[in-house]
N, C-alpha and C. Protein backbone atom coordinates (compact mmCIF):
# COMPACT_ATOMS: atom_id res chain seq x y z
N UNK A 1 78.70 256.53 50.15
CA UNK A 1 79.99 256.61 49.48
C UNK A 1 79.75 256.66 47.97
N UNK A 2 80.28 257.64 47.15
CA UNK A 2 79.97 257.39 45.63
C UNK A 2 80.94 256.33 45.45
N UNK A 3 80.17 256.17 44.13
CA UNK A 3 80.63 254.81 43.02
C UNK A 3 82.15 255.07 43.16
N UNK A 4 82.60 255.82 42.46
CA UNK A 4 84.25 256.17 42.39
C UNK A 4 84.92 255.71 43.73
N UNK A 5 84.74 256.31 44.92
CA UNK A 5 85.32 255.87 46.20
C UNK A 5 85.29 254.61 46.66
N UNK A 6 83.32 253.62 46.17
CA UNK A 6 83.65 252.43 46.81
C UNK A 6 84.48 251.47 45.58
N UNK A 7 84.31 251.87 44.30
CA UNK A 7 85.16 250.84 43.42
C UNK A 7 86.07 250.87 43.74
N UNK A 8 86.75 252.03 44.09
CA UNK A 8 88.60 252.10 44.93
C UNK A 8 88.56 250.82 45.90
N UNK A 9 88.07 251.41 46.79
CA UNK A 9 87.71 250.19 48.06
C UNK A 9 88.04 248.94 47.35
N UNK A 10 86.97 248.96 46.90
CA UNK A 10 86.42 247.38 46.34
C UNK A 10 88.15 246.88 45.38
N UNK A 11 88.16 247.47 44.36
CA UNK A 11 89.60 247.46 43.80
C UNK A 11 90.55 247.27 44.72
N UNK A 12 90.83 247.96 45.71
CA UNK A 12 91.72 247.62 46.74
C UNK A 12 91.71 246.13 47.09
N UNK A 13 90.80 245.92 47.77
CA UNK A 13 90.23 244.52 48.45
C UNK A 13 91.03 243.11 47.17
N UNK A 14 90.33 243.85 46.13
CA UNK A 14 90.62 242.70 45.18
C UNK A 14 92.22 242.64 44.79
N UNK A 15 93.18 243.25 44.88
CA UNK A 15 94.52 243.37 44.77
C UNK A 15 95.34 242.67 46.62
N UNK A 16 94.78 243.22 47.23
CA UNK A 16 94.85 242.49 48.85
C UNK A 16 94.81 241.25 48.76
N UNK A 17 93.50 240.79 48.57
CA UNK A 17 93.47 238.95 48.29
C UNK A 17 94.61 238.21 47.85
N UNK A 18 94.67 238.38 46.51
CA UNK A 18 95.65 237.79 45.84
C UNK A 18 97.04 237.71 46.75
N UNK A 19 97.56 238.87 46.86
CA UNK A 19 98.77 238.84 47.96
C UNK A 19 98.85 238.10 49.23
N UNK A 20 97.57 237.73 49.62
CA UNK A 20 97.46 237.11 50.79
C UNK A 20 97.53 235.82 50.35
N UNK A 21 96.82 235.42 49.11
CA UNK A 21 96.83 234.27 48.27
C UNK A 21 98.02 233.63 47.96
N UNK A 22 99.07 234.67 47.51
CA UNK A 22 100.19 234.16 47.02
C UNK A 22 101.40 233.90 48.50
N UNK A 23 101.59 234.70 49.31
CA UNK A 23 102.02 234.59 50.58
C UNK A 23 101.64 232.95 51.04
N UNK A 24 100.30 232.66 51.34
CA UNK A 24 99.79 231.47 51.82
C UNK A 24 100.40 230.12 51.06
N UNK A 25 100.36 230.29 49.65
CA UNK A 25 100.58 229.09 48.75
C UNK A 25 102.29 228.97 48.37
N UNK A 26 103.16 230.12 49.05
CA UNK A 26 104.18 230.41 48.55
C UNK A 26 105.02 228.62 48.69
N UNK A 27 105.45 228.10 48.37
CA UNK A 27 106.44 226.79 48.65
C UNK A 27 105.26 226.10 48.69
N UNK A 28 104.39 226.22 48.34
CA UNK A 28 103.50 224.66 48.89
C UNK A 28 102.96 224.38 47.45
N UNK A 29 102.61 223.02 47.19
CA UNK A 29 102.44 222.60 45.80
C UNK A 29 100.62 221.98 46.12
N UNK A 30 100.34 221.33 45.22
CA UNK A 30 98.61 221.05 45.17
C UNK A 30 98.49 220.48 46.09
N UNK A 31 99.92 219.02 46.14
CA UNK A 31 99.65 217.90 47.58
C UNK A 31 99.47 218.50 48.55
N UNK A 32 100.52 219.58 49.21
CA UNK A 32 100.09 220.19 50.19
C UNK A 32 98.71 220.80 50.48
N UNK A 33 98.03 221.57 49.81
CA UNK A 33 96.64 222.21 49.61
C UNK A 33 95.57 221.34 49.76
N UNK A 34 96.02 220.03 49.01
CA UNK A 34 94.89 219.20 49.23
C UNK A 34 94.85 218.75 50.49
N UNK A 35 96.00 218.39 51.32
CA UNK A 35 96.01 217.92 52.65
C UNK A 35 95.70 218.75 53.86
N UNK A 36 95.74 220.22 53.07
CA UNK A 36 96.15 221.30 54.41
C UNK A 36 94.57 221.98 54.55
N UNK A 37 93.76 221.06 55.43
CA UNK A 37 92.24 221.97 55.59
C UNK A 37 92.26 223.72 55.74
N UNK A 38 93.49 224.13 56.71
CA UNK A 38 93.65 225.56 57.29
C UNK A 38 93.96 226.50 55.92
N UNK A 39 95.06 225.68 54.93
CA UNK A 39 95.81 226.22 54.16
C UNK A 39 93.91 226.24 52.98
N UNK A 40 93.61 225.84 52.54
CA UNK A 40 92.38 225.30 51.70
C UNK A 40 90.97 226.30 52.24
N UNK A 41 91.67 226.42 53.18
CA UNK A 41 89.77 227.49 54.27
C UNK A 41 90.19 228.89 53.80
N UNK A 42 92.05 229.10 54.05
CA UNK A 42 92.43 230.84 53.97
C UNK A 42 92.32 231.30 52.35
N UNK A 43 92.89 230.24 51.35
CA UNK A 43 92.69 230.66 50.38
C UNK A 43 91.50 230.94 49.78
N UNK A 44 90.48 229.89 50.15
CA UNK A 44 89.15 230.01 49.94
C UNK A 44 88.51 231.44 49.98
N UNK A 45 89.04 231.81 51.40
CA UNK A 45 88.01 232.82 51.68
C UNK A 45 88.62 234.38 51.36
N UNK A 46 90.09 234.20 50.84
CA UNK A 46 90.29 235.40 50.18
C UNK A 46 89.70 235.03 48.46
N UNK A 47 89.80 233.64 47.65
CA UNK A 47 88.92 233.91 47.07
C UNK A 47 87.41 234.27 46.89
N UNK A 48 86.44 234.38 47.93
CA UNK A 48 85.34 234.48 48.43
C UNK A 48 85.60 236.34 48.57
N UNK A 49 86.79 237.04 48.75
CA UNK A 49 86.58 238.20 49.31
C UNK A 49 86.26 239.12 47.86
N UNK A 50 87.55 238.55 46.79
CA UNK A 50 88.01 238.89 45.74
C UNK A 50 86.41 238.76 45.21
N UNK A 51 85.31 237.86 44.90
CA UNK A 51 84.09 237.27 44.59
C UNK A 51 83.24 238.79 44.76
N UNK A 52 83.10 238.74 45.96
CA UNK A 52 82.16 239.93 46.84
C UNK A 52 82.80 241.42 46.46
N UNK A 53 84.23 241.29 46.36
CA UNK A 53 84.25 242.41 46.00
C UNK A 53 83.73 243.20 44.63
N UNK A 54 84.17 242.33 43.68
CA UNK A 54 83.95 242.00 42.50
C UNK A 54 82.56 242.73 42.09
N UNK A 55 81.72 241.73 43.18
CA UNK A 55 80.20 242.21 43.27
C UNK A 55 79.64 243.32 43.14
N UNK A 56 80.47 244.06 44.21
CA UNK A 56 79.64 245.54 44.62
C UNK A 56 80.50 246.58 43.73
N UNK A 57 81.46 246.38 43.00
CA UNK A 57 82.20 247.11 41.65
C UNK A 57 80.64 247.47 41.14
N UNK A 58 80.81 248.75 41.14
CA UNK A 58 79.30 249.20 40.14
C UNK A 58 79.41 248.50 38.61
N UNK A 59 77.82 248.24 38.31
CA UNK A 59 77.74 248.19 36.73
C UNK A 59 78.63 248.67 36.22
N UNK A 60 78.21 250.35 36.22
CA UNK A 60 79.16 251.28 34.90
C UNK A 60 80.73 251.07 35.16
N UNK A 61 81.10 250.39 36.34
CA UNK A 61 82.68 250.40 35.96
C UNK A 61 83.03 248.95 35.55
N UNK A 62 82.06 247.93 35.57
CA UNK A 62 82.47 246.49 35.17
C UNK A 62 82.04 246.69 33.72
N UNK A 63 81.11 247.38 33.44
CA UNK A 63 81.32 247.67 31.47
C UNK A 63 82.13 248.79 31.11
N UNK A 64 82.53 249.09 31.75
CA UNK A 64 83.56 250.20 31.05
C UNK A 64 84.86 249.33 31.06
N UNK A 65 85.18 248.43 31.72
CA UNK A 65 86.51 247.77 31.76
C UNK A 65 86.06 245.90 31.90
N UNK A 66 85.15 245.94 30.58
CA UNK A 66 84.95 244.74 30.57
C UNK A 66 85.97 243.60 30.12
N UNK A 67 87.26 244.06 30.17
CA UNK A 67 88.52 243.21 30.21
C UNK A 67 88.66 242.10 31.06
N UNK A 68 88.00 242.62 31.97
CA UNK A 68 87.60 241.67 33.52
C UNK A 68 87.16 241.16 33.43
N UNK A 69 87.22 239.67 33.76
CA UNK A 69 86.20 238.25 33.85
C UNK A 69 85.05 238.54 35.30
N UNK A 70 84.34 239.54 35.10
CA UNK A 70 83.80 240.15 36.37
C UNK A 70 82.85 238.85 36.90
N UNK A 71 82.37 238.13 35.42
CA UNK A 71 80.62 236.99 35.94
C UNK A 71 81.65 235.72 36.60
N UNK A 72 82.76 235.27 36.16
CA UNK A 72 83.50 234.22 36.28
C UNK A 72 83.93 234.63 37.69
N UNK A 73 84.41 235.32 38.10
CA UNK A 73 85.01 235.88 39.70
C UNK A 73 83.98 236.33 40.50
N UNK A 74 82.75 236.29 40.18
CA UNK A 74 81.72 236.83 41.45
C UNK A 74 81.14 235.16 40.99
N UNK A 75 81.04 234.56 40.56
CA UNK A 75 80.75 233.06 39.91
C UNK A 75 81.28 232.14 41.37
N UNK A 76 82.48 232.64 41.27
CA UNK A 76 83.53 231.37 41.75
C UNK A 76 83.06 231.95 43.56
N UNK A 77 82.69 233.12 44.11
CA UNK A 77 82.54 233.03 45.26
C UNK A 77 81.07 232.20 45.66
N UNK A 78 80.51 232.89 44.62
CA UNK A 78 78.96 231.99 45.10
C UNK A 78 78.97 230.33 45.15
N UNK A 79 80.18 229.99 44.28
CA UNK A 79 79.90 228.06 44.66
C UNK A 79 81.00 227.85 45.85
N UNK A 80 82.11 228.67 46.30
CA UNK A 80 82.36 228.77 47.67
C UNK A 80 81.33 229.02 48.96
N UNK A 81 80.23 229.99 48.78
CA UNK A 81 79.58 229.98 49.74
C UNK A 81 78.77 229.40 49.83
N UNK A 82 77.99 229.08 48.55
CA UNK A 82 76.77 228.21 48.28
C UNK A 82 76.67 226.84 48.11
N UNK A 83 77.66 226.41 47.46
CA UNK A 83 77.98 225.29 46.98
C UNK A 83 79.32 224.64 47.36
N UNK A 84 79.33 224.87 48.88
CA UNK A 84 80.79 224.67 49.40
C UNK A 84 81.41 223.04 49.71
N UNK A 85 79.69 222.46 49.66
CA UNK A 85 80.54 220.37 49.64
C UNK A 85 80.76 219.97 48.08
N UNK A 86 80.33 220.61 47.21
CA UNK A 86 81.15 220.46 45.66
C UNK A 86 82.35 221.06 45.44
N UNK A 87 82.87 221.73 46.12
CA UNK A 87 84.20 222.33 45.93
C UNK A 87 85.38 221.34 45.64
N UNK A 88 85.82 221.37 44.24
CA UNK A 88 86.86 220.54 43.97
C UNK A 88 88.11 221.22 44.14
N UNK A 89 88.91 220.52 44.79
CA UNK A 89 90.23 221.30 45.60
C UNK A 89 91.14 221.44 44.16
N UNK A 90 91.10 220.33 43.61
CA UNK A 90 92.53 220.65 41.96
C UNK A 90 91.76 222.10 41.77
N UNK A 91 90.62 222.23 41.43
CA UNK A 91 89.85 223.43 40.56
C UNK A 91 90.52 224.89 41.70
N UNK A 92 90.18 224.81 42.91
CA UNK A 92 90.46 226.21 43.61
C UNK A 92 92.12 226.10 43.70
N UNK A 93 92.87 225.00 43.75
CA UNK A 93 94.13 225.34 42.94
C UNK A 93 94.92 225.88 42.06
N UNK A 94 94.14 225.46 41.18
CA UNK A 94 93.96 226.20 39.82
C UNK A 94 94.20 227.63 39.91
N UNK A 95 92.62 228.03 40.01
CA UNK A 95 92.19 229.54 40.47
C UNK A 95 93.65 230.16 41.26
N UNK A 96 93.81 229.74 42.32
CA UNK A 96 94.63 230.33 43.00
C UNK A 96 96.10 230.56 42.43
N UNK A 97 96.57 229.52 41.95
CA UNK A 97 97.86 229.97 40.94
C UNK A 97 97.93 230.35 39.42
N UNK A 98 96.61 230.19 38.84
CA UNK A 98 96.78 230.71 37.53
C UNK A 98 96.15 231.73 37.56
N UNK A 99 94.58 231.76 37.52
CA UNK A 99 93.46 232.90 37.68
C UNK A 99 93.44 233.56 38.03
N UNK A 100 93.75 233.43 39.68
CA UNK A 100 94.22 234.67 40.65
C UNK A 100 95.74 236.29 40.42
N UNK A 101 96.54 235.46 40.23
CA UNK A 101 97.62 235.90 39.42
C UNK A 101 97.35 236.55 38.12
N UNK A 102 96.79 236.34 37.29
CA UNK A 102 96.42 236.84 36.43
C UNK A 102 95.36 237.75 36.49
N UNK A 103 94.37 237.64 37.14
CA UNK A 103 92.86 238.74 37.04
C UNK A 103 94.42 240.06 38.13
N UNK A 104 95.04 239.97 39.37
CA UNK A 104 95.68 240.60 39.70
C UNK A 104 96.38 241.12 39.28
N UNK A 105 96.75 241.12 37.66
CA UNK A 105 97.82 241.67 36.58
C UNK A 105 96.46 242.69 36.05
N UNK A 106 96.03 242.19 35.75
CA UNK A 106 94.82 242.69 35.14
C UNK A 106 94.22 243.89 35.70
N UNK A 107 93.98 243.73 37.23
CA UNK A 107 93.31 245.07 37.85
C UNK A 107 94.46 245.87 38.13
N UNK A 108 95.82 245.57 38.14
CA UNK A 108 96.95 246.40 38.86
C UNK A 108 96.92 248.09 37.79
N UNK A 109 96.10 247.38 36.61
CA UNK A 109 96.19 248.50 35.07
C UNK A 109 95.49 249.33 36.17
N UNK A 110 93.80 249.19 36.44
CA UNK A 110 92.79 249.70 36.86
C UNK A 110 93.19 250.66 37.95
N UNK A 111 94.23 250.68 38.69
CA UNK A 111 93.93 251.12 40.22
C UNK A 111 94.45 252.29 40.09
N UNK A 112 95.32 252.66 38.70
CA UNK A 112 95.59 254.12 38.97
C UNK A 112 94.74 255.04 38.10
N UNK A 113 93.88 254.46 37.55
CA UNK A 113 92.49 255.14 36.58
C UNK A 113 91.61 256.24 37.53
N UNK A 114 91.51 257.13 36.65
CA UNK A 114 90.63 258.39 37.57
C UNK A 114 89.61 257.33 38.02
């Protein structure tokens, strides 16, 4: 697949997450998240998708649109997969209602770019 087709992909993926992100957390506040293992695993692992996707975004298009916190978002999947009994739940809270929301403002520019 050339670069152009899988960054689409990959771009795709990373706009998907978030929506799934925001759907999941819709009415529920931190207490809930912290209590809800199921609710805490789904968000996780669309942040984990958003991470990977992030990843395989070629070089030349993560410096051409280095607007993107590209090291901070492929960052945050590796201490989900790697480092998954340090995972502080306030912190992927966080991510999920501020970070997430925002890097998703951010790529929505990207997706109609040749």
């Amino acid at each position: 697949m050339p670069h152009e087709d899988g960054n689409r992909a990959y771009l795709y993926d990373m706009l998907e997450a978030p929506e799934r992100i925001a759907r999941f957390i819709s009415g529920k506040s931190g207490d809930d998240f912290e209590k809800d293992d199921l609710l805490r695993s789904a968000v996780e692992r669309q942040i984990e998708i958003i991470g990977e996707a992030a990843r395989r975004i070629s070089p030349e298009f993560r410096e051409l649109h280095s607007e993107i916190p590209w090291r901070p978002v492929i960052a945050q999947r590796h201490i989900l997969a790697h480092e998954y009994g340090e995972v502080q739940h306030d912190l992927i809270w966080r991510v999920a209602t501020i970070h997430v929301p925002a890097l998703r403002i951010q790529l929505i520019t990207l997706q109609n770019e040749p």
